[in-house]
PDB file of N, CA and C in Angstrom:
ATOM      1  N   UNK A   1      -2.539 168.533 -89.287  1.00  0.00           N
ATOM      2  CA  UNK A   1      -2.432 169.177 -88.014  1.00  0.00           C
ATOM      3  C   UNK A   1      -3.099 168.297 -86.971  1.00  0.00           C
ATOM      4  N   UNK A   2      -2.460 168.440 -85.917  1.00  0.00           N
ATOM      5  CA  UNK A   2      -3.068 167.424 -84.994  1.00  0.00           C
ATOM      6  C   UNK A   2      -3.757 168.205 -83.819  1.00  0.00           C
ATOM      7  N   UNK A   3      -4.140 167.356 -82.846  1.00  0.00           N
ATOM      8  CA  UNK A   3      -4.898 168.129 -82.138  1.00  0.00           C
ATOM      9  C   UNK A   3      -4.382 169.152 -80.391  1.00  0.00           C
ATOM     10  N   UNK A   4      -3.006 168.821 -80.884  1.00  0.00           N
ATOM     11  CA  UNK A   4      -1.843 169.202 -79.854  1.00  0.00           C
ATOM     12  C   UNK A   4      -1.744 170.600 -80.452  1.00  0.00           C
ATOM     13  N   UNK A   5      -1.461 170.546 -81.904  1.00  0.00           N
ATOM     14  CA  UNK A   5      -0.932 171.683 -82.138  1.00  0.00           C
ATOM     15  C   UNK A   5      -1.885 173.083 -82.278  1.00  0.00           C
ATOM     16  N   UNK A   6      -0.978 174.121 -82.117  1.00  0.00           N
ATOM     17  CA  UNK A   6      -1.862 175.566 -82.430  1.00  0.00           C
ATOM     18  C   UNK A   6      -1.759 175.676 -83.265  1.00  0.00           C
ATOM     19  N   UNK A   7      -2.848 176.017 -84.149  1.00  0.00           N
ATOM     20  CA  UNK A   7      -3.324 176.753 -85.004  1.00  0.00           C
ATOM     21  C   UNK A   7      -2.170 178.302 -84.948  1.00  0.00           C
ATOM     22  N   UNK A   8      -2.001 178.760 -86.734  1.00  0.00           N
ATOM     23  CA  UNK A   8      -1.340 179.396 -87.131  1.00  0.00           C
ATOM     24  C   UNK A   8      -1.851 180.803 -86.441  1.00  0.00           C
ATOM     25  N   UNK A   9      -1.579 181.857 -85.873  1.00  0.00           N
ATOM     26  CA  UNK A   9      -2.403 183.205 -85.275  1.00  0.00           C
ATOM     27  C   UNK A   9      -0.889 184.256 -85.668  1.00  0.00           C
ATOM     28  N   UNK A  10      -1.302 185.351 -86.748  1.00  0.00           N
ATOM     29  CA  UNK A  10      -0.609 186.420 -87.120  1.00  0.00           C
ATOM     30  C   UNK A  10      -1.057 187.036 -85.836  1.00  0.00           C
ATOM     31  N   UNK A  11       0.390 187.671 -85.698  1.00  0.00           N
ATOM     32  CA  UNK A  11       0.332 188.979 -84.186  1.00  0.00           C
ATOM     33  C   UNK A  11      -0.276 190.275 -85.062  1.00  0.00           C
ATOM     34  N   UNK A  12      -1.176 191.140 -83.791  1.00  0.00           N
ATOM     35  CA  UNK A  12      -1.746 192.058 -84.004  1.00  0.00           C
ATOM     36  C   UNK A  12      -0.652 193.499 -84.194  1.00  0.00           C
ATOM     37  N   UNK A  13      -0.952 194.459 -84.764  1.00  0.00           N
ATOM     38  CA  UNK A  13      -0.416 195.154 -84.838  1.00  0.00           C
ATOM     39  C   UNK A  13      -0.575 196.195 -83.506  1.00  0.00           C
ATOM     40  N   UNK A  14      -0.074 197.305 -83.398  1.00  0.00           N
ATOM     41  CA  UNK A  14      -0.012 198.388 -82.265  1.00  0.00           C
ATOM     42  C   UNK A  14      -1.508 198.790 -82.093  1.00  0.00           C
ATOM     43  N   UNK A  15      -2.038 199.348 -83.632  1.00  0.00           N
ATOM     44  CA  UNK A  15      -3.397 199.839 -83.837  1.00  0.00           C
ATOM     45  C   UNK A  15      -4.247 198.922 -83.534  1.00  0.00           C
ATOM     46  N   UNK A  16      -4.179 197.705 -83.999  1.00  0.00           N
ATOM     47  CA  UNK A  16      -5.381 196.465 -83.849  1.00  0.00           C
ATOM     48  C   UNK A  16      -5.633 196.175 -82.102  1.00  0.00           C
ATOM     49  N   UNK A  17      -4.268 196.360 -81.736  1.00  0.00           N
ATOM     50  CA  UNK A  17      -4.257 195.841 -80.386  1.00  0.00           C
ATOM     51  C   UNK A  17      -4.895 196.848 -79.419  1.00  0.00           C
ATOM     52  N   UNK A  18      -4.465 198.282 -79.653  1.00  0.00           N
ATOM     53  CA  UNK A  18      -4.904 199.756 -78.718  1.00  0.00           C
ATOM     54  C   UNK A  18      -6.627 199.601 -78.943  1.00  0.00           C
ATOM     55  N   UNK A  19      -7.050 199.011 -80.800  1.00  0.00           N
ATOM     56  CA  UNK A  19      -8.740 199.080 -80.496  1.00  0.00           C
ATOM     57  C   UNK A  19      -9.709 198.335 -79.433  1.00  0.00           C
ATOM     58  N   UNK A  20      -8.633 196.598 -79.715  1.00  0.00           N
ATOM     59  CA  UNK A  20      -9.584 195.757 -78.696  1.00  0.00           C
ATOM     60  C   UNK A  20      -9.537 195.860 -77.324  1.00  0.00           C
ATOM     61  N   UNK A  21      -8.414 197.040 -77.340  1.00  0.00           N
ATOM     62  CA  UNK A  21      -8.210 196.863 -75.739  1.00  0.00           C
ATOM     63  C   UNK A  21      -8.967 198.165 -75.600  1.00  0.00           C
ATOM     64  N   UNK A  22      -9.446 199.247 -76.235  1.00  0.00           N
ATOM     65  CA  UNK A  22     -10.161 200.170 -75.752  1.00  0.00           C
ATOM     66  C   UNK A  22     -11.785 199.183 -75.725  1.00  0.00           C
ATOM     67  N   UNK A  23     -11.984 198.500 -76.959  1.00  0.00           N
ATOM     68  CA  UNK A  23     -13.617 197.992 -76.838  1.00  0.00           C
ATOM     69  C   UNK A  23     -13.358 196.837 -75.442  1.00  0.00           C
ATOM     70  N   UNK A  24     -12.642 196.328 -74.899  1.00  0.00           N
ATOM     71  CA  UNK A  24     -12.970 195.808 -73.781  1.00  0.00           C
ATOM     72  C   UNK A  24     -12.945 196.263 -72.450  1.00  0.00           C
ATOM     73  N   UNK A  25     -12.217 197.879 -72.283  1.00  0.00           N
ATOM     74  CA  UNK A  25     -12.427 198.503 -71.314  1.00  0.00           C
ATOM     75  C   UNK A  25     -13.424 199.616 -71.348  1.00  0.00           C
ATOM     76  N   UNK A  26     -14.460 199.579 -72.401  1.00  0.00           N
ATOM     77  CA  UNK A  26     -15.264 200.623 -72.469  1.00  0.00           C
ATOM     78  C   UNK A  26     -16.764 198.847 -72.234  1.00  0.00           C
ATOM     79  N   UNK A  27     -16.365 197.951 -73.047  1.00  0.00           N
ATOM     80  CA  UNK A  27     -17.723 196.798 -72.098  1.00  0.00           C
ATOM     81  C   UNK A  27     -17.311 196.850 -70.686  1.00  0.00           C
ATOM     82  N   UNK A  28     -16.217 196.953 -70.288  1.00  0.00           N
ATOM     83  CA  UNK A  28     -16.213 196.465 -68.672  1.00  0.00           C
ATOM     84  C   UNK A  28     -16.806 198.044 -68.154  1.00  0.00           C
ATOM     85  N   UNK A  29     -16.406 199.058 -68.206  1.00  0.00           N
ATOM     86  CA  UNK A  29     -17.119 199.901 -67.848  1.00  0.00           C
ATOM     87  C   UNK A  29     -18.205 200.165 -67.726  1.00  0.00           C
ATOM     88  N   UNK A  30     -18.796 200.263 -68.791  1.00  0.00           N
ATOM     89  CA  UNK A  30     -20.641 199.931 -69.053  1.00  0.00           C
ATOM     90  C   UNK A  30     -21.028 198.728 -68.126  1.00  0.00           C
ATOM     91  N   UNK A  31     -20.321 197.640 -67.698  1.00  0.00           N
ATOM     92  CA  UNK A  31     -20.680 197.257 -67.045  1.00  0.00           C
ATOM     93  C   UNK A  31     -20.833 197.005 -65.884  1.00  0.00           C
ATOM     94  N   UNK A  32     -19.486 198.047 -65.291  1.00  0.00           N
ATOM     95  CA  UNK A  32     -19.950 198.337 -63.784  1.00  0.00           C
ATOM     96  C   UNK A  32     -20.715 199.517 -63.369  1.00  0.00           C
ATOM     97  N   UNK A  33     -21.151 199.947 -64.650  1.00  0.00           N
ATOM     98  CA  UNK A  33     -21.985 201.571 -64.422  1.00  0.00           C
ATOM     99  C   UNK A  33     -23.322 200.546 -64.064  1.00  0.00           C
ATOM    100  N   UNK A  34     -23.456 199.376 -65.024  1.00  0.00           N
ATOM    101  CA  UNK A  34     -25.155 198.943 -64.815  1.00  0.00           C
ATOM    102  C   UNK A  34     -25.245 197.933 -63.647  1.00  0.00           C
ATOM    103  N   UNK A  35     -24.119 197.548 -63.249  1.00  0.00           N
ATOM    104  CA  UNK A  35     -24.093 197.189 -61.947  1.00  0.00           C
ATOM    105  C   UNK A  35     -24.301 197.740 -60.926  1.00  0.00           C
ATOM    106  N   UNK A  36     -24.025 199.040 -60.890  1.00  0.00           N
ATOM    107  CA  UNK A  36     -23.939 199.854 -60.019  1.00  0.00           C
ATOM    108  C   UNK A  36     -25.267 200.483 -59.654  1.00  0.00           C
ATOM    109  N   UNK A  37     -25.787 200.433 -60.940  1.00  0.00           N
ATOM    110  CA  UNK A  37     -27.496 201.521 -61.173  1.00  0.00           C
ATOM    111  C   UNK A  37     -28.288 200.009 -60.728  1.00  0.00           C
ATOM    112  N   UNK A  38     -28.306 199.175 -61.046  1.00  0.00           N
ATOM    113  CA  UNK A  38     -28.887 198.086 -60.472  1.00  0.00           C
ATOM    114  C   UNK A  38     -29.199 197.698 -59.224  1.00  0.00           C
ATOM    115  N   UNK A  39     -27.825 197.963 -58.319  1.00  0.00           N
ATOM    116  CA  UNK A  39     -27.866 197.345 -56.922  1.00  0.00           C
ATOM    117  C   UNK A  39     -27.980 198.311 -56.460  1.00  0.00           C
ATOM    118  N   UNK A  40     -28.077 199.802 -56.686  1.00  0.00           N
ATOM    119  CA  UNK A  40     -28.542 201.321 -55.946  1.00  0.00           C
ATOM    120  C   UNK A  40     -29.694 201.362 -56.052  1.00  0.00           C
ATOM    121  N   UNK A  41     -30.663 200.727 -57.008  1.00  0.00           N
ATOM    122  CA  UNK A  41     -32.334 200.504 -56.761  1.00  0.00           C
ATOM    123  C   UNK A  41     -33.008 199.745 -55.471  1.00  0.00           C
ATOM    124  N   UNK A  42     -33.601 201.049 -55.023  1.00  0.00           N
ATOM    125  CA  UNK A  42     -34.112 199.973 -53.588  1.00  0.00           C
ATOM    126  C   UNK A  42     -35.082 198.579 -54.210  1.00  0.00           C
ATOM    127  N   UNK A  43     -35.147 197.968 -53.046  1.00  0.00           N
ATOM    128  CA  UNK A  43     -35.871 196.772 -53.275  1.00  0.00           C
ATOM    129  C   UNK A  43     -36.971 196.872 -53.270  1.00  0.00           C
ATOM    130  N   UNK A  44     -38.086 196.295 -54.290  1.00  0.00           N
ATOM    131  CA  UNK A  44     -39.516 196.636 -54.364  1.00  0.00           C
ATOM    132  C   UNK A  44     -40.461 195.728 -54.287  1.00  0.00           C
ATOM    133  N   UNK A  45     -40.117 195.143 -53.222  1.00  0.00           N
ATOM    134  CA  UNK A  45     -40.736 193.662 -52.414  1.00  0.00           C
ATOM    135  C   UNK A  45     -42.028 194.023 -51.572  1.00  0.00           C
ATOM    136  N   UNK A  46     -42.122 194.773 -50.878  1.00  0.00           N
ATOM    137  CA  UNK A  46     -43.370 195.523 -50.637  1.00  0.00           C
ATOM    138  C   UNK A  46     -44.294 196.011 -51.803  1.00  0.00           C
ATOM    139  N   UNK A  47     -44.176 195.818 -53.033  1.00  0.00           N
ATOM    140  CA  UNK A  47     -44.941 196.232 -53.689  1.00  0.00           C
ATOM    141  C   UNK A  47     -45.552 194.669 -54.247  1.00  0.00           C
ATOM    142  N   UNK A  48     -44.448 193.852 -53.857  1.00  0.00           N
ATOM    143  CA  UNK A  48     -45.278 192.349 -54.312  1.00  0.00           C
ATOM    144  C   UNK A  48     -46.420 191.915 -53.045  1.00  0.00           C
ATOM    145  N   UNK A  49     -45.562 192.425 -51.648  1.00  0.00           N
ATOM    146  CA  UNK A  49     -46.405 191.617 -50.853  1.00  0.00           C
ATOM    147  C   UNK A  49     -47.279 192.624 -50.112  1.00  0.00           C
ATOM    148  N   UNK A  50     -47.710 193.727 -50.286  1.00  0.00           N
ATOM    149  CA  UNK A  50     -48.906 194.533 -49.757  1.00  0.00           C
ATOM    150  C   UNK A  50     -50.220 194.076 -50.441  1.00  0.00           C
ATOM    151  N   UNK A  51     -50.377 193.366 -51.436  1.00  0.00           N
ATOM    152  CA  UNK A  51     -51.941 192.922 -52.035  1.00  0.00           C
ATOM    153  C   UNK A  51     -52.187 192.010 -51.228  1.00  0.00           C
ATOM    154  N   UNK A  52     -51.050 190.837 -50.979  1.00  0.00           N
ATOM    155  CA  UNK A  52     -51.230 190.248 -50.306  1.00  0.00           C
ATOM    156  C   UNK A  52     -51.840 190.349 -48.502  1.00  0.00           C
ATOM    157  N   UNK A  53     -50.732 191.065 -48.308  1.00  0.00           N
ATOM    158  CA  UNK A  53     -51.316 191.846 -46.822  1.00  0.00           C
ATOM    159  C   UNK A  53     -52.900 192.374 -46.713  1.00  0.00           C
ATOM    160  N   UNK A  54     -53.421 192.737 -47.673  1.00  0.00           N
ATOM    161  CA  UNK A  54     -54.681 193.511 -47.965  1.00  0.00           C
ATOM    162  C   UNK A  54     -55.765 192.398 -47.792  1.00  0.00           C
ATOM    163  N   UNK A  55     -55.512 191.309 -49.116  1.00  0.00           N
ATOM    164  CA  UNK A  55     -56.232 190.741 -49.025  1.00  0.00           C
ATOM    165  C   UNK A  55     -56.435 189.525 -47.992  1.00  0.00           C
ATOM    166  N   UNK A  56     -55.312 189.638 -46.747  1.00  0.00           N
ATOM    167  CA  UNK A  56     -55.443 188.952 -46.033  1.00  0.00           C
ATOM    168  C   UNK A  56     -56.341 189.520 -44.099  1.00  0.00           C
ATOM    169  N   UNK A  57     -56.038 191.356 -44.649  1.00  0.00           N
ATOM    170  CA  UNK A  57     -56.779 191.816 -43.377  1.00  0.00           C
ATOM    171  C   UNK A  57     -57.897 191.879 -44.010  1.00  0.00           C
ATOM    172  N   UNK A  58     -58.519 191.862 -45.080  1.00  0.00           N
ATOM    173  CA  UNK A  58     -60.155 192.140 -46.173  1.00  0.00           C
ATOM    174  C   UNK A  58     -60.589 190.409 -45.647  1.00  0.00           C
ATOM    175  N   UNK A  59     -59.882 189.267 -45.440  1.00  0.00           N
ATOM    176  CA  UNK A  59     -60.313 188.413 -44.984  1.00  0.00           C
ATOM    177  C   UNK A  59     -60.674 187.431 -43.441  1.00  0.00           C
ATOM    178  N   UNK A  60     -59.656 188.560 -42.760  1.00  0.00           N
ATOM    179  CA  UNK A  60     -59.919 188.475 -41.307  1.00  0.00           C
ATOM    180  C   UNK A  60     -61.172 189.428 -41.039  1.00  0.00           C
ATOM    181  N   UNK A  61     -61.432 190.885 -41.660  1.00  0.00           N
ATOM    182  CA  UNK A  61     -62.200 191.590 -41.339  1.00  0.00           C
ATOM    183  C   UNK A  61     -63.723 190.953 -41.272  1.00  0.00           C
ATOM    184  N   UNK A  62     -63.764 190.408 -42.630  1.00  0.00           N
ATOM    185  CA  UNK A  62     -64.758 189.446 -43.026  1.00  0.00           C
ATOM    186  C   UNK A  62     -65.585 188.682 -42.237  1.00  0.00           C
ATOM    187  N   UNK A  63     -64.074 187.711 -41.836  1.00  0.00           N
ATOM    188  CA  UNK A  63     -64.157 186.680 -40.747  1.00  0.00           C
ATOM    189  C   UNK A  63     -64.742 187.076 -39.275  1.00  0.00           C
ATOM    190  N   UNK A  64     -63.874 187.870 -38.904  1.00  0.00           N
ATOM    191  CA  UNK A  64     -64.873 188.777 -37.796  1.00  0.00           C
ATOM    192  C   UNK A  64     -65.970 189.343 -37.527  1.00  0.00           C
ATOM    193  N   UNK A  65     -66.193 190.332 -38.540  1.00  0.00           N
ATOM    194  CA  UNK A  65     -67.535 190.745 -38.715  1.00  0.00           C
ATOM    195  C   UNK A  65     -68.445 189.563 -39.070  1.00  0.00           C
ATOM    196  N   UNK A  66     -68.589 188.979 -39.789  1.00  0.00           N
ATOM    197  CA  UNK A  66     -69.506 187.715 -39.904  1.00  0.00           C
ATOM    198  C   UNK A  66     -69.015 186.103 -39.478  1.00  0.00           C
ATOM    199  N   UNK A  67     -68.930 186.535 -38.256  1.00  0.00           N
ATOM    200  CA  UNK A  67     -68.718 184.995 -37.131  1.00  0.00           C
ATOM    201  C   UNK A  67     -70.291 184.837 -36.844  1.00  0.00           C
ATOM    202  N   UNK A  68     -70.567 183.549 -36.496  1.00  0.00           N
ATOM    203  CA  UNK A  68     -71.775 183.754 -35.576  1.00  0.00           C
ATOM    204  C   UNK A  68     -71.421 184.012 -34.456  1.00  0.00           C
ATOM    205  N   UNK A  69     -72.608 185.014 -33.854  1.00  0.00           N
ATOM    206  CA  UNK A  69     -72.440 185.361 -32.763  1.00  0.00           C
ATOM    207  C   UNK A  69     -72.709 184.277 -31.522  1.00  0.00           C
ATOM    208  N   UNK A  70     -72.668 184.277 -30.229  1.00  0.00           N
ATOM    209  CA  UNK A  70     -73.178 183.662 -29.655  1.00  0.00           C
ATOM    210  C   UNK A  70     -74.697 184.051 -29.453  1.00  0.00           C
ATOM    211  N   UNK A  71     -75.351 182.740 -29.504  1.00  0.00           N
ATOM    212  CA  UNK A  71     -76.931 182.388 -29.173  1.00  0.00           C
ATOM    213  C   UNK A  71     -77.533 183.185 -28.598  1.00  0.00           C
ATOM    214  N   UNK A  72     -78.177 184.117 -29.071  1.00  0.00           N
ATOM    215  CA  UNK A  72     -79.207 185.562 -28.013  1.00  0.00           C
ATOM    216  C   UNK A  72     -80.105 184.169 -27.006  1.00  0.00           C
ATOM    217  N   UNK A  73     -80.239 184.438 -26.177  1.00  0.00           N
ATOM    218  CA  UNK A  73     -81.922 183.628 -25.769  1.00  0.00           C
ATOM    219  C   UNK A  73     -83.353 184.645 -26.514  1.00  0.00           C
ATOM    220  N   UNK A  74     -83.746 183.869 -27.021  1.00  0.00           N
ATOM    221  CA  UNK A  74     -85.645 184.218 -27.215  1.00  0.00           C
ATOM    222  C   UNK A  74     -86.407 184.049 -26.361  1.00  0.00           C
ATOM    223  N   UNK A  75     -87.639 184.947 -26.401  1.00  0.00           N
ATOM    224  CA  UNK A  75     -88.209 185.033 -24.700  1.00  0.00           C
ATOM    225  C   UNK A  75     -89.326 184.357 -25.914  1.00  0.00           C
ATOM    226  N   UNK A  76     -90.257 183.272 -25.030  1.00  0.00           N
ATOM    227  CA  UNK A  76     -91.203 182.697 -25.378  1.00  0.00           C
ATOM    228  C   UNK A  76     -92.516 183.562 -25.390  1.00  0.00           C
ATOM    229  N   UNK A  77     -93.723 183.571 -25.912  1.00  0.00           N
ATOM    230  CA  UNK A  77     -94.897 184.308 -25.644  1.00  0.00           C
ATOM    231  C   UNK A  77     -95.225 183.843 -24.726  1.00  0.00           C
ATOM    232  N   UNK A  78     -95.432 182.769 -24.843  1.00  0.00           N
ATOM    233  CA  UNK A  78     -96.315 181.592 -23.898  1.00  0.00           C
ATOM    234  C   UNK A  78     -95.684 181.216 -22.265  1.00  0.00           C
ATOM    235  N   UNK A  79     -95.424 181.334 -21.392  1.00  0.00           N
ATOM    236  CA  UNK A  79     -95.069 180.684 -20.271  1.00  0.00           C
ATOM    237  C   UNK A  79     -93.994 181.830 -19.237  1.00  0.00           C
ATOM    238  N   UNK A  80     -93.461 181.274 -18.718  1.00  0.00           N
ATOM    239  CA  UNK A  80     -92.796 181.943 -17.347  1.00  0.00           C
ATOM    240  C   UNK A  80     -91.613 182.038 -18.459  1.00  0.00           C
ATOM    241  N   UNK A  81     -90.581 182.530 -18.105  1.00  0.00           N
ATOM    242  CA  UNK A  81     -88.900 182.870 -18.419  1.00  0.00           C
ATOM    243  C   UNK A  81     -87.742 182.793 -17.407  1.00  0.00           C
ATOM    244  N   UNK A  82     -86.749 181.952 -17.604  1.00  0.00           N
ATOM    245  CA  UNK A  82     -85.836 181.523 -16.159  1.00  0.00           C
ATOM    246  C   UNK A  82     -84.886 181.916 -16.749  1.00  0.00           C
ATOM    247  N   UNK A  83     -84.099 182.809 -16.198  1.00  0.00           N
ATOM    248  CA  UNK A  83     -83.019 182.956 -16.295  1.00  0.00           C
ATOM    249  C   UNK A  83     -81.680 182.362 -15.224  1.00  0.00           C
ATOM    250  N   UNK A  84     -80.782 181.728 -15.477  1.00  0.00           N
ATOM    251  CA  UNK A  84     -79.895 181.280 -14.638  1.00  0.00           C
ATOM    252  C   UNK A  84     -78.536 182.267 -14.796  1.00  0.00           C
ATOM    253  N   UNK A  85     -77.713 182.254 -13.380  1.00  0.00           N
ATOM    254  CA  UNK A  85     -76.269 182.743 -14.092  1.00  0.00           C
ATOM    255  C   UNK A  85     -75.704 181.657 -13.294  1.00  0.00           C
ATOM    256  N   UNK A  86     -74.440 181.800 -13.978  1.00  0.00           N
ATOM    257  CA  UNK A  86     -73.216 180.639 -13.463  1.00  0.00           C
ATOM    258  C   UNK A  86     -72.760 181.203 -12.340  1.00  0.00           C
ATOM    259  N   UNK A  87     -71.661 181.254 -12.607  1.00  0.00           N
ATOM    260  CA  UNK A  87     -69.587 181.371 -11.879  1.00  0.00           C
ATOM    261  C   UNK A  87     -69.591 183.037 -11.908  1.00  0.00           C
ATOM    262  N   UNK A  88     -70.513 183.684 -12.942  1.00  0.00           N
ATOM    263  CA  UNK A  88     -70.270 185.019 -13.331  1.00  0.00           C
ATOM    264  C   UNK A  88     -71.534 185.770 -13.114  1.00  0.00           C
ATOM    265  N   UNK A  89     -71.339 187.194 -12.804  1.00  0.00           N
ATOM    266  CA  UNK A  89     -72.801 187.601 -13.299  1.00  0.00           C
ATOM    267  C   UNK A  89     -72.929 187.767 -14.478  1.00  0.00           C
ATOM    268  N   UNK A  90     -74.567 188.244 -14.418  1.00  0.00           N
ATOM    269  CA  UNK A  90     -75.103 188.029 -15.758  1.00  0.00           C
ATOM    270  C   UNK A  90     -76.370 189.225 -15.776  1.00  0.00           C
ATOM    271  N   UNK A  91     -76.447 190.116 -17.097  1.00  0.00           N
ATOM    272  CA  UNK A  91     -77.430 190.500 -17.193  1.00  0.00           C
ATOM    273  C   UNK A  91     -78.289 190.534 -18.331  1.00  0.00           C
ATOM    274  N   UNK A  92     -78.979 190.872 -18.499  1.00  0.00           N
ATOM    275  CA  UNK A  92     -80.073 190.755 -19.531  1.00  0.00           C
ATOM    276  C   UNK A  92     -81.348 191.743 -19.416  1.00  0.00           C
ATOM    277  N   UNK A  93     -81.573 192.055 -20.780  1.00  0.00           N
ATOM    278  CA  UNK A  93     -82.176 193.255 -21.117  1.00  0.00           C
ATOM    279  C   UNK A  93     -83.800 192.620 -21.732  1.00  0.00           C
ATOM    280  N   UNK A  94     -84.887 192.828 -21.233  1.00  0.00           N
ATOM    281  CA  UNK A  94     -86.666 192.135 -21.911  1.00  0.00           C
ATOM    282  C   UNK A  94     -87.152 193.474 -21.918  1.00  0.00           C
ATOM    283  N   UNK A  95     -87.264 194.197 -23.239  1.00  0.00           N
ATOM    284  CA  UNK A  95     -87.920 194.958 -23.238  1.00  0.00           C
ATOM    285  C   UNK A  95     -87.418 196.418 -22.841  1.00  0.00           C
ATOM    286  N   UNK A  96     -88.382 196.709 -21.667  1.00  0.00           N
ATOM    287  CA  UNK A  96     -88.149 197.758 -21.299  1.00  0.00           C
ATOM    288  C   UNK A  96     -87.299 197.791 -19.772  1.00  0.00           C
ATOM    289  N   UNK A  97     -87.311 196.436 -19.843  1.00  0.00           N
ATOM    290  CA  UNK A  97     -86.519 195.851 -18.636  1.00  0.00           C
ATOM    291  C   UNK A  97     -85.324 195.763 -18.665  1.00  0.00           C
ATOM    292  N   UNK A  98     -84.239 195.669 -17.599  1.00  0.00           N
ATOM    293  CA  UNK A  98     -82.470 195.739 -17.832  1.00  0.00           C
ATOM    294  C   UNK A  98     -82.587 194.956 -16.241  1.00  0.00           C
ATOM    295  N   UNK A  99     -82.209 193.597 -16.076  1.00  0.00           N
ATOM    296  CA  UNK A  99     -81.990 192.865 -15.176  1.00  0.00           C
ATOM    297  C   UNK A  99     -80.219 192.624 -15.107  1.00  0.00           C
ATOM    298  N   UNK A 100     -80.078 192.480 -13.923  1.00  0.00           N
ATOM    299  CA  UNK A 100     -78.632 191.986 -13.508  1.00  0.00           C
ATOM    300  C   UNK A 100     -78.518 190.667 -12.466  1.00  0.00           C
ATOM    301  N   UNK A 101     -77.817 190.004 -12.578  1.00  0.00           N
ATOM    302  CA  UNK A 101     -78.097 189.009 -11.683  1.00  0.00           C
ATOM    303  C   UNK A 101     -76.970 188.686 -10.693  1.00  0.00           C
ATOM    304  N   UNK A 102     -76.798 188.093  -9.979  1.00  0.00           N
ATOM    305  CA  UNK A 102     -75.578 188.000  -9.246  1.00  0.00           C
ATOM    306  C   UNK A 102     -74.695 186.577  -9.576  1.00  0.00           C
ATOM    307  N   UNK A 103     -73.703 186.107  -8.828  1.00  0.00           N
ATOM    308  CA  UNK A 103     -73.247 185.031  -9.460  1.00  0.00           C
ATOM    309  C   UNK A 103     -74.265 183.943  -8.520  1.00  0.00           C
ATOM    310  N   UNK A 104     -74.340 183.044  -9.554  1.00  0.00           N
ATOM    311  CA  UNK A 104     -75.019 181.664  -8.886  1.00  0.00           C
ATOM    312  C   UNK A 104     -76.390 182.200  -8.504  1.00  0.00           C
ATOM    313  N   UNK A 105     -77.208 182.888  -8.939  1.00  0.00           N
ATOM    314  CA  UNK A 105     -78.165 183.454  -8.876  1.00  0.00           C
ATOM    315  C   UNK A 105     -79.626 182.903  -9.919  1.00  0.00           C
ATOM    316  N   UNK A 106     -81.143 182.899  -9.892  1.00  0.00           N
ATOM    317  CA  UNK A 106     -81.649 182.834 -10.747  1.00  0.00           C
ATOM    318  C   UNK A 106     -83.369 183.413 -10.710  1.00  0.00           C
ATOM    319  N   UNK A 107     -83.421 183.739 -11.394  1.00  0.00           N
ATOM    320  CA  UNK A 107     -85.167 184.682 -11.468  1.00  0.00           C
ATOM    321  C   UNK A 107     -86.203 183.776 -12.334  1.00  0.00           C
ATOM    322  N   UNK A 108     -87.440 183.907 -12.004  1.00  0.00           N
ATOM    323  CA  UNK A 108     -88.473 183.796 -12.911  1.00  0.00           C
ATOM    324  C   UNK A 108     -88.881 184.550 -13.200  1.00  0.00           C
ATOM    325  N   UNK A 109     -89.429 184.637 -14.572  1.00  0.00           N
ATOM    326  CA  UNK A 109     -90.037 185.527 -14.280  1.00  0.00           C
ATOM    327  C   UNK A 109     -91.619 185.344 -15.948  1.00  0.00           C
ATOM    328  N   UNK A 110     -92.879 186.228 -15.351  1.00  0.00           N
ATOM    329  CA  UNK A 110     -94.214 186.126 -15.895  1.00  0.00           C
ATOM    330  C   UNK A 110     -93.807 186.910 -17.606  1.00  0.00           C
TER     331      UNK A 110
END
């Protein structure tokens, strides 16, 4: 036999033929039922990327809450205390004291 030719194939009978054709329309069925149940499941992509989301506001929160702040001034024991303001006012709190200053303004003070 060469490689042209077909191979010998006996025809199926009525019965042989009605089975394979029921077992291939009962796989194709089953398989558009699980197609069907498949692509009717919502998508559950939010459940991958909310940890993420979490652990990314748990790291801004972080970040925020523990920035350094800007530089308090320390009042010295020892000597006078100057306060300057710029472009802006400015106030500042010594104690029992609550000063305000004006813009371009500046105090000494004991």
């Amino acid at each position: 036999m060469s490689n042209t030719e077909r191979p010998p194939v006996e025809p199926l009978s009525d019965v042989a033929w009605s089975r394979v054709e029921r077992g291939v329309w009962t796989r194709l069925d089953e398989g558009e039922d699980t197609a069907r149940i498949r692509h009717s499941q919502p998508r559950r992509w939010w459940l991958v990327a909310t940890p993420f989301v979490a652990a990314a506001a748990a790291a801004l929160l972080f970040l925020v809450l523990h920035s350094p702040a800007s530089p308090r001034p320390t009042v010295a024991d020892a000597g006078p205390t100057r306060i300057v303001s710029e472009a802006s006012p400015s106030s500042v709190s010594l104690g029992d004291a609550h000063i305000a200053l004006d813009p371009h303004s500046a105090i000494v003070m004991n």
